[in-house]
C-alpha atoms as a PDB file:
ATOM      1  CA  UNK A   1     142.614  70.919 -13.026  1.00  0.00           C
ATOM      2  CA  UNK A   2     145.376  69.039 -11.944  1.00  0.00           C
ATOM      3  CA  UNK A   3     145.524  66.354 -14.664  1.00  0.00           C
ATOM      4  CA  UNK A   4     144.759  69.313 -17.227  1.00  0.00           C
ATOM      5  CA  UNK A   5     148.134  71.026 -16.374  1.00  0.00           C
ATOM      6  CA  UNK A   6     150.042  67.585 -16.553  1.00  0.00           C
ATOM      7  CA  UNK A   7     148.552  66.976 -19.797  1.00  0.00           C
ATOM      8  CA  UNK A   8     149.814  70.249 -20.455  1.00  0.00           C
ATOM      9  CA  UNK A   9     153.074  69.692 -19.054  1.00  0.00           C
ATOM     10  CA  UNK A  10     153.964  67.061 -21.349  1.00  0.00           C
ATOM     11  CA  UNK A  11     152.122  68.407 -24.973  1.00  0.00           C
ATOM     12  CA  UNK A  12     153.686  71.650 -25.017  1.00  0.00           C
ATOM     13  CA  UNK A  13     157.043  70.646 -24.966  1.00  0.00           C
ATOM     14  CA  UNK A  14     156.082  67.294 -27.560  1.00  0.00           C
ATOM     15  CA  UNK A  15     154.358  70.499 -29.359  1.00  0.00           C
ATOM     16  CA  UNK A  16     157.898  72.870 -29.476  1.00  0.00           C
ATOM     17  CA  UNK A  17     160.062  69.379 -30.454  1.00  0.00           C
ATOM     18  CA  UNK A  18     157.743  68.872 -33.041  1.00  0.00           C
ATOM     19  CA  UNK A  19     157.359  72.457 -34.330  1.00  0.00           C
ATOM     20  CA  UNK A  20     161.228  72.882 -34.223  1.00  0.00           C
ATOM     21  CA  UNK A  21     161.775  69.297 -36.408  1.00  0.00           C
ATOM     22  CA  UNK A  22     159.144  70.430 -38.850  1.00  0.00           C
ATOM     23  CA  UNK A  23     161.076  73.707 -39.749  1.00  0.00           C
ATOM     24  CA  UNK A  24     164.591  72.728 -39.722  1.00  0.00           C
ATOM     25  CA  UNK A  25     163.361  69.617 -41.333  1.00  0.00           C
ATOM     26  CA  UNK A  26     161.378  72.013 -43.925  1.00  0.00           C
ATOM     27  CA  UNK A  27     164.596  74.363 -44.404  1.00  0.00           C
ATOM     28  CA  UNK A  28     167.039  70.970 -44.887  1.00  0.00           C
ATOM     29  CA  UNK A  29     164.753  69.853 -47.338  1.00  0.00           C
ATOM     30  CA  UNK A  30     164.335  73.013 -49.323  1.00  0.00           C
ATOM     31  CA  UNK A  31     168.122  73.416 -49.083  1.00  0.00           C
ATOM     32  CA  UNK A  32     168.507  70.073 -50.644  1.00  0.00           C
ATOM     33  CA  UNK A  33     166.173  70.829 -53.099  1.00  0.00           C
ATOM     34  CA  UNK A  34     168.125  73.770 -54.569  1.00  0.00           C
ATOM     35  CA  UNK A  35     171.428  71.919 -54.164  1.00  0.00           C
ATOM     36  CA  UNK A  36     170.042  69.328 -56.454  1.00  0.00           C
ATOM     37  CA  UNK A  37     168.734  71.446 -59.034  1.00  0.00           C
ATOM     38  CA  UNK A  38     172.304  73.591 -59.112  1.00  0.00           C
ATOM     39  CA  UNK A  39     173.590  70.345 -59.712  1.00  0.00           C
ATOM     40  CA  UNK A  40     171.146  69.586 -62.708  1.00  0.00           C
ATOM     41  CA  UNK A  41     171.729  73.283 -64.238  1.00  0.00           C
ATOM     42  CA  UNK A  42     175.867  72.470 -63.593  1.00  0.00           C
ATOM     43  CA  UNK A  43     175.375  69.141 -65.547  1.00  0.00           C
ATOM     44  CA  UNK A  44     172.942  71.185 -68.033  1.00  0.00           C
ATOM     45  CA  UNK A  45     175.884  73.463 -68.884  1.00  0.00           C
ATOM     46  CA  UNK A  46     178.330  71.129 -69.082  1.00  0.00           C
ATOM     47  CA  UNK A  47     176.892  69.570 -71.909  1.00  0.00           C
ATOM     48  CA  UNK A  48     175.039  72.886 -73.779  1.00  0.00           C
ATOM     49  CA  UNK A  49     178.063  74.813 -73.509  1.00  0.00           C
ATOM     50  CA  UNK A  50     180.193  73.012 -75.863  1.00  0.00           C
ATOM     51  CA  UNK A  51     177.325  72.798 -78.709  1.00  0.00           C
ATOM     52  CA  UNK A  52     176.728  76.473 -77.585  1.00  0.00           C
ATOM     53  CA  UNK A  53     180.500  77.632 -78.708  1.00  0.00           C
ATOM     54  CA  UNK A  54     180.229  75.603 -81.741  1.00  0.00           C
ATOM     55  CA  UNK A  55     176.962  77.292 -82.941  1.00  0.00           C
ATOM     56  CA  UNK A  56     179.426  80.477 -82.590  1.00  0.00           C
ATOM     57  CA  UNK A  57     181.975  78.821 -84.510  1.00  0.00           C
ATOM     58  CA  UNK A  58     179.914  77.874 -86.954  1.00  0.00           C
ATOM     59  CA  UNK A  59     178.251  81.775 -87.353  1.00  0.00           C
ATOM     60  CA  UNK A  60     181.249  82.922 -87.752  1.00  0.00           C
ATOM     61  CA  UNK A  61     182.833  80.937 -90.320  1.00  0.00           C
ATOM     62  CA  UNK A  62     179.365  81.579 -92.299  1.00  0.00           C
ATOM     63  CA  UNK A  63     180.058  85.324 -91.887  1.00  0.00           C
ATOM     64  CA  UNK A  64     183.327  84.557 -92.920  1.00  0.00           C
ATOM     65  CA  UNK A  65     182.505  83.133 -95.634  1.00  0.00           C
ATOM     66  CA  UNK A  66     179.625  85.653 -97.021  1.00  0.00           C
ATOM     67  CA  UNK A  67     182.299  88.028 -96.381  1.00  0.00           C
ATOM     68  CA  UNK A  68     182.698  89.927 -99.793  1.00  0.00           C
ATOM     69  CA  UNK A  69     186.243  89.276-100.526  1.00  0.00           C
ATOM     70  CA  UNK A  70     185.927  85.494-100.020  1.00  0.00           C
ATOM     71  CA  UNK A  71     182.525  85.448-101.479  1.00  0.00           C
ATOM     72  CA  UNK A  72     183.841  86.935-104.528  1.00  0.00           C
ATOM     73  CA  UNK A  73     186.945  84.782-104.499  1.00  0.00           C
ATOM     74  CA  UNK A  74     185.191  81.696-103.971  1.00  0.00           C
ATOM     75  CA  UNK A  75     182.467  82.394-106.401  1.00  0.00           C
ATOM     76  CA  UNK A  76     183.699  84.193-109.606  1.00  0.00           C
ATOM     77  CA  UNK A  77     184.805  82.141-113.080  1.00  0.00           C
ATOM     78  CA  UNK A  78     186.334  83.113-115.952  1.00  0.00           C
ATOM     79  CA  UNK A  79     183.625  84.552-118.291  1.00  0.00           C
ATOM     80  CA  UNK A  80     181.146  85.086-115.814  1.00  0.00           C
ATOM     81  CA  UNK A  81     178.585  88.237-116.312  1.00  0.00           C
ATOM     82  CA  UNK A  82     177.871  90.430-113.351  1.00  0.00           C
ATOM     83  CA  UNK A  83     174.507  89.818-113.503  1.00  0.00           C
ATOM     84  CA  UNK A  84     175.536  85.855-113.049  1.00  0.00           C
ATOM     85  CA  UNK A  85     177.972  86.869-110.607  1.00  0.00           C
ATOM     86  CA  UNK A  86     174.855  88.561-108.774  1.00  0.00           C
ATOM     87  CA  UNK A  87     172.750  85.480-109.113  1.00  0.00           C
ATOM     88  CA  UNK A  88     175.347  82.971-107.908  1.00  0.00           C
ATOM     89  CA  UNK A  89     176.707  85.121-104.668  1.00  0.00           C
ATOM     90  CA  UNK A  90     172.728  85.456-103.751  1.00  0.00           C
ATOM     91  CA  UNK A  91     172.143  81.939-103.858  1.00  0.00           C
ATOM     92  CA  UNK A  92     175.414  81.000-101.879  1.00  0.00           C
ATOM     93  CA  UNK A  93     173.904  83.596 -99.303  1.00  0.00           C
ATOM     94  CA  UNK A  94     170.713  82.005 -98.919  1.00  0.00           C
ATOM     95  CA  UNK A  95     172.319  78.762 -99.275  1.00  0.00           C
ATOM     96  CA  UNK A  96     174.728  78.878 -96.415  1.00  0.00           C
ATOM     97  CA  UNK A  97     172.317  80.913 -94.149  1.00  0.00           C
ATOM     98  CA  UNK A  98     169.661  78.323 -94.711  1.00  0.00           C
ATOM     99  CA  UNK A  99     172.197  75.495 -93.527  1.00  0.00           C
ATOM    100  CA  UNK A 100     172.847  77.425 -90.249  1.00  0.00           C
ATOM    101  CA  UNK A 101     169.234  78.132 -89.307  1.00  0.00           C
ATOM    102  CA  UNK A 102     169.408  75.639 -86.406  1.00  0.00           C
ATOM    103  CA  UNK A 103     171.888  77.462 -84.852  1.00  0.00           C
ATOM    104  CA  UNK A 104     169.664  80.498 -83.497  1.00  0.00           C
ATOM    105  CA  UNK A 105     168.830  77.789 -80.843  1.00  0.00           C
ATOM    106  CA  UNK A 106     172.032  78.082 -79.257  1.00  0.00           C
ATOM    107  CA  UNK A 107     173.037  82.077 -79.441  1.00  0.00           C
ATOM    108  CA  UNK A 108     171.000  85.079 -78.049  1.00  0.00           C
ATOM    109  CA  UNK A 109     168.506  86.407 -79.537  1.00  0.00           C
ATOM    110  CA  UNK A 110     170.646  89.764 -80.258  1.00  0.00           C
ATOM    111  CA  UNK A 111     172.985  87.599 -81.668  1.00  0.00           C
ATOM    112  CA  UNK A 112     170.220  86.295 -84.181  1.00  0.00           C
ATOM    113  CA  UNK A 113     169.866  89.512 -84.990  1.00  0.00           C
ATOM    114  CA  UNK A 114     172.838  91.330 -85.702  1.00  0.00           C
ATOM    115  CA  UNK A 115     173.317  88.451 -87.500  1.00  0.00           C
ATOM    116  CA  UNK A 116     170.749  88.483 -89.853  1.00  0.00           C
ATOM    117  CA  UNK A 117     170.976  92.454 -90.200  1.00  0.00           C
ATOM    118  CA  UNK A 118     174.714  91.804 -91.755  1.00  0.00           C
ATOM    119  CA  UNK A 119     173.228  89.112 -94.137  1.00  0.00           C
ATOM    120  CA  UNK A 120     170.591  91.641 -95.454  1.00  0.00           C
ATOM    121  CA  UNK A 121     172.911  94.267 -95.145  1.00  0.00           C
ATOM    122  CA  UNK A 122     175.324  92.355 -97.832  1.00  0.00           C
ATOM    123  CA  UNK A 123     172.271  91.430-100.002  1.00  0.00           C
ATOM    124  CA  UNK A 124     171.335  95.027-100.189  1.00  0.00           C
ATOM    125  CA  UNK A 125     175.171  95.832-101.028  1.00  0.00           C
ATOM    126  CA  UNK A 126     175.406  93.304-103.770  1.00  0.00           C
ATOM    127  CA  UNK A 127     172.202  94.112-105.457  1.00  0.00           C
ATOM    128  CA  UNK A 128     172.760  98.128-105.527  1.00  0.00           C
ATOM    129  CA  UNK A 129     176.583  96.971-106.380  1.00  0.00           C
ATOM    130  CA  UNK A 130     174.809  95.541-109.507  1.00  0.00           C
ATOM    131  CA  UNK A 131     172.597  98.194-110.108  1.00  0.00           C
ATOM    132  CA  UNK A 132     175.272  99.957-111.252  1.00  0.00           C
ATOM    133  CA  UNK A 133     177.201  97.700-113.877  1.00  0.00           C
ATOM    134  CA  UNK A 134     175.711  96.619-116.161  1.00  0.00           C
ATOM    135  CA  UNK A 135     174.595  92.930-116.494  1.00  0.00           C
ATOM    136  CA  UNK A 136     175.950  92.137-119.555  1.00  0.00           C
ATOM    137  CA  UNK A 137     179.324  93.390-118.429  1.00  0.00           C
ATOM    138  CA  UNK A 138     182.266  90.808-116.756  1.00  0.00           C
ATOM    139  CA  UNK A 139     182.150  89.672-113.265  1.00  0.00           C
ATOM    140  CA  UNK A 140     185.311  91.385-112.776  1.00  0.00           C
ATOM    141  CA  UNK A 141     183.613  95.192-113.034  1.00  0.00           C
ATOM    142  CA  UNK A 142     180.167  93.707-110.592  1.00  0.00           C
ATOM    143  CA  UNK A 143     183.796  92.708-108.126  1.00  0.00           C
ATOM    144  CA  UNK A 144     185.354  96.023-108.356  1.00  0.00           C
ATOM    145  CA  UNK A 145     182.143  98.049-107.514  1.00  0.00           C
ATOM    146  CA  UNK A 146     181.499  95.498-104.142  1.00  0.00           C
ATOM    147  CA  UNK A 147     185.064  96.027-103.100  1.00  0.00           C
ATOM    148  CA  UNK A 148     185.125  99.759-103.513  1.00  0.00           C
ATOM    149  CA  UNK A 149     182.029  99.968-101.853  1.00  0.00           C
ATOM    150  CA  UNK A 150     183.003  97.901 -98.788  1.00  0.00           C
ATOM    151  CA  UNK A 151     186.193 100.023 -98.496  1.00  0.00           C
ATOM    152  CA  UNK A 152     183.947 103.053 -98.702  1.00  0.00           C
ATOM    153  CA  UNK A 153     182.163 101.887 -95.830  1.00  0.00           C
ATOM    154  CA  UNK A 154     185.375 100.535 -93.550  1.00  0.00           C
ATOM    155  CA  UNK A 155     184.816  97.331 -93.549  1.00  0.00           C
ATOM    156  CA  UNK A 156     182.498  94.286 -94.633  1.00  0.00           C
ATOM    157  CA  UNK A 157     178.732  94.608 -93.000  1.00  0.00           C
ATOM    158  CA  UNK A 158     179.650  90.870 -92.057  1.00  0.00           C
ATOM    159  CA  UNK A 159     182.678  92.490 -89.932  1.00  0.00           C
ATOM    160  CA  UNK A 160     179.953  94.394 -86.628  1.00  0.00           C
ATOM    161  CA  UNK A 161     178.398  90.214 -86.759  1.00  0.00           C
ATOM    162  CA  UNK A 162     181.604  88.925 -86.455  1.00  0.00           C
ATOM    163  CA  UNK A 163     182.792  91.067 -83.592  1.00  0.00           C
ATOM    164  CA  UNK A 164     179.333  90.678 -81.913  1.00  0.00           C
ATOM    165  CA  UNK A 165     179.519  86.840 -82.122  1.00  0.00           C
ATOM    166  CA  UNK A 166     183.142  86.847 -80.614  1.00  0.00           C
ATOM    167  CA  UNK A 167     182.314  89.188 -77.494  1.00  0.00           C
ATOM    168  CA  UNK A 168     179.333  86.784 -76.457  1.00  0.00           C
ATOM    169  CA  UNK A 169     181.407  84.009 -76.973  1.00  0.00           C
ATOM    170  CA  UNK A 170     183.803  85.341 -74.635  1.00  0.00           C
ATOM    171  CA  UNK A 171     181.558  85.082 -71.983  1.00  0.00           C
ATOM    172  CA  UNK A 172     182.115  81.534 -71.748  1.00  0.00           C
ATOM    173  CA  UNK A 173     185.710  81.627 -70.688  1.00  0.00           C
END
């Protein structure tokens, strides 16, 4: 009985030391653990947030340049028929929103969104813009119906996108 409680004497305390290095050698460990991957997300964001802001600058000079006025600017030629005028502005659209496709990656999904809604949305504005000129007729009449139309409405439908874009962009700084 004697031995047993020496034996005794000198595990539970060898027991405790090791119980107490196994936890706060757990907890250091785990602490290190999430130190190191803060450090990886820091890095992470160091480099994504700079190709981040230029997806937004580069969805917003598209909406800038779908917007109506410089659409029409950019677009319309002496002699031109509305119904060319149509065709042309339709395929810049598609053109321009096919080059920036890539660029969802890097913006919310909202984002995405909205900005697709205000592509559509200007689609659907030039096309019933058309519908009511005739096809035949000059550029210049297809122009005036899209302008008066987007002043009808307040502004361009590329305008809410453009906003949007900005405001989440903002949350960089």
């Amino acid at each position: 009985m004697n031995a047993f409680l020496d034996v005794l004497k000198y595990t539970i305390p060898a027991i405790i030391v090791f119980a107490t290095a196994y936890f706060i050698l757990k907890s250091f460990i785990e602490s290190e653990e999430k130190k190191r991957k803060l450090e990886i997300r820091t890095k992470n964001q160091k480099l994504i947030t700079p190709i981040r802001l230029q997806a937004y600058e580069r969805l917003t000079l598209f909406l800038e340049r779908i917007s109506p006025n410089s659409l029409i600017l950019r677009i319309q030629k002496p002699n031109m028929t509305a119904a060319e005028l149509q065709r042309e502005s339709l395929a810049v659209i598609r053109t321009e929103f096919e080059h920036n496709l890539s660029q969802q990656i890097y913006i919310s999904k909202q984002a995405w969104e909205v900005l697709k809604s205000a592509k559509e949305n200007l689609v659907k504005l030039i096309n019933a813009s058309a519908d009511k000129v005739d096809p035949k007729a000059n550029a210049m009449e297809l122009s005036k119906v899209i302008l008066q139309t987007v002043i009808k409405v307040g502004a361009p439908p590329t305008q809410a996108a453009i906003d949007f874009l900005k405001a989440e962009a903002k949350q960089f700084f």
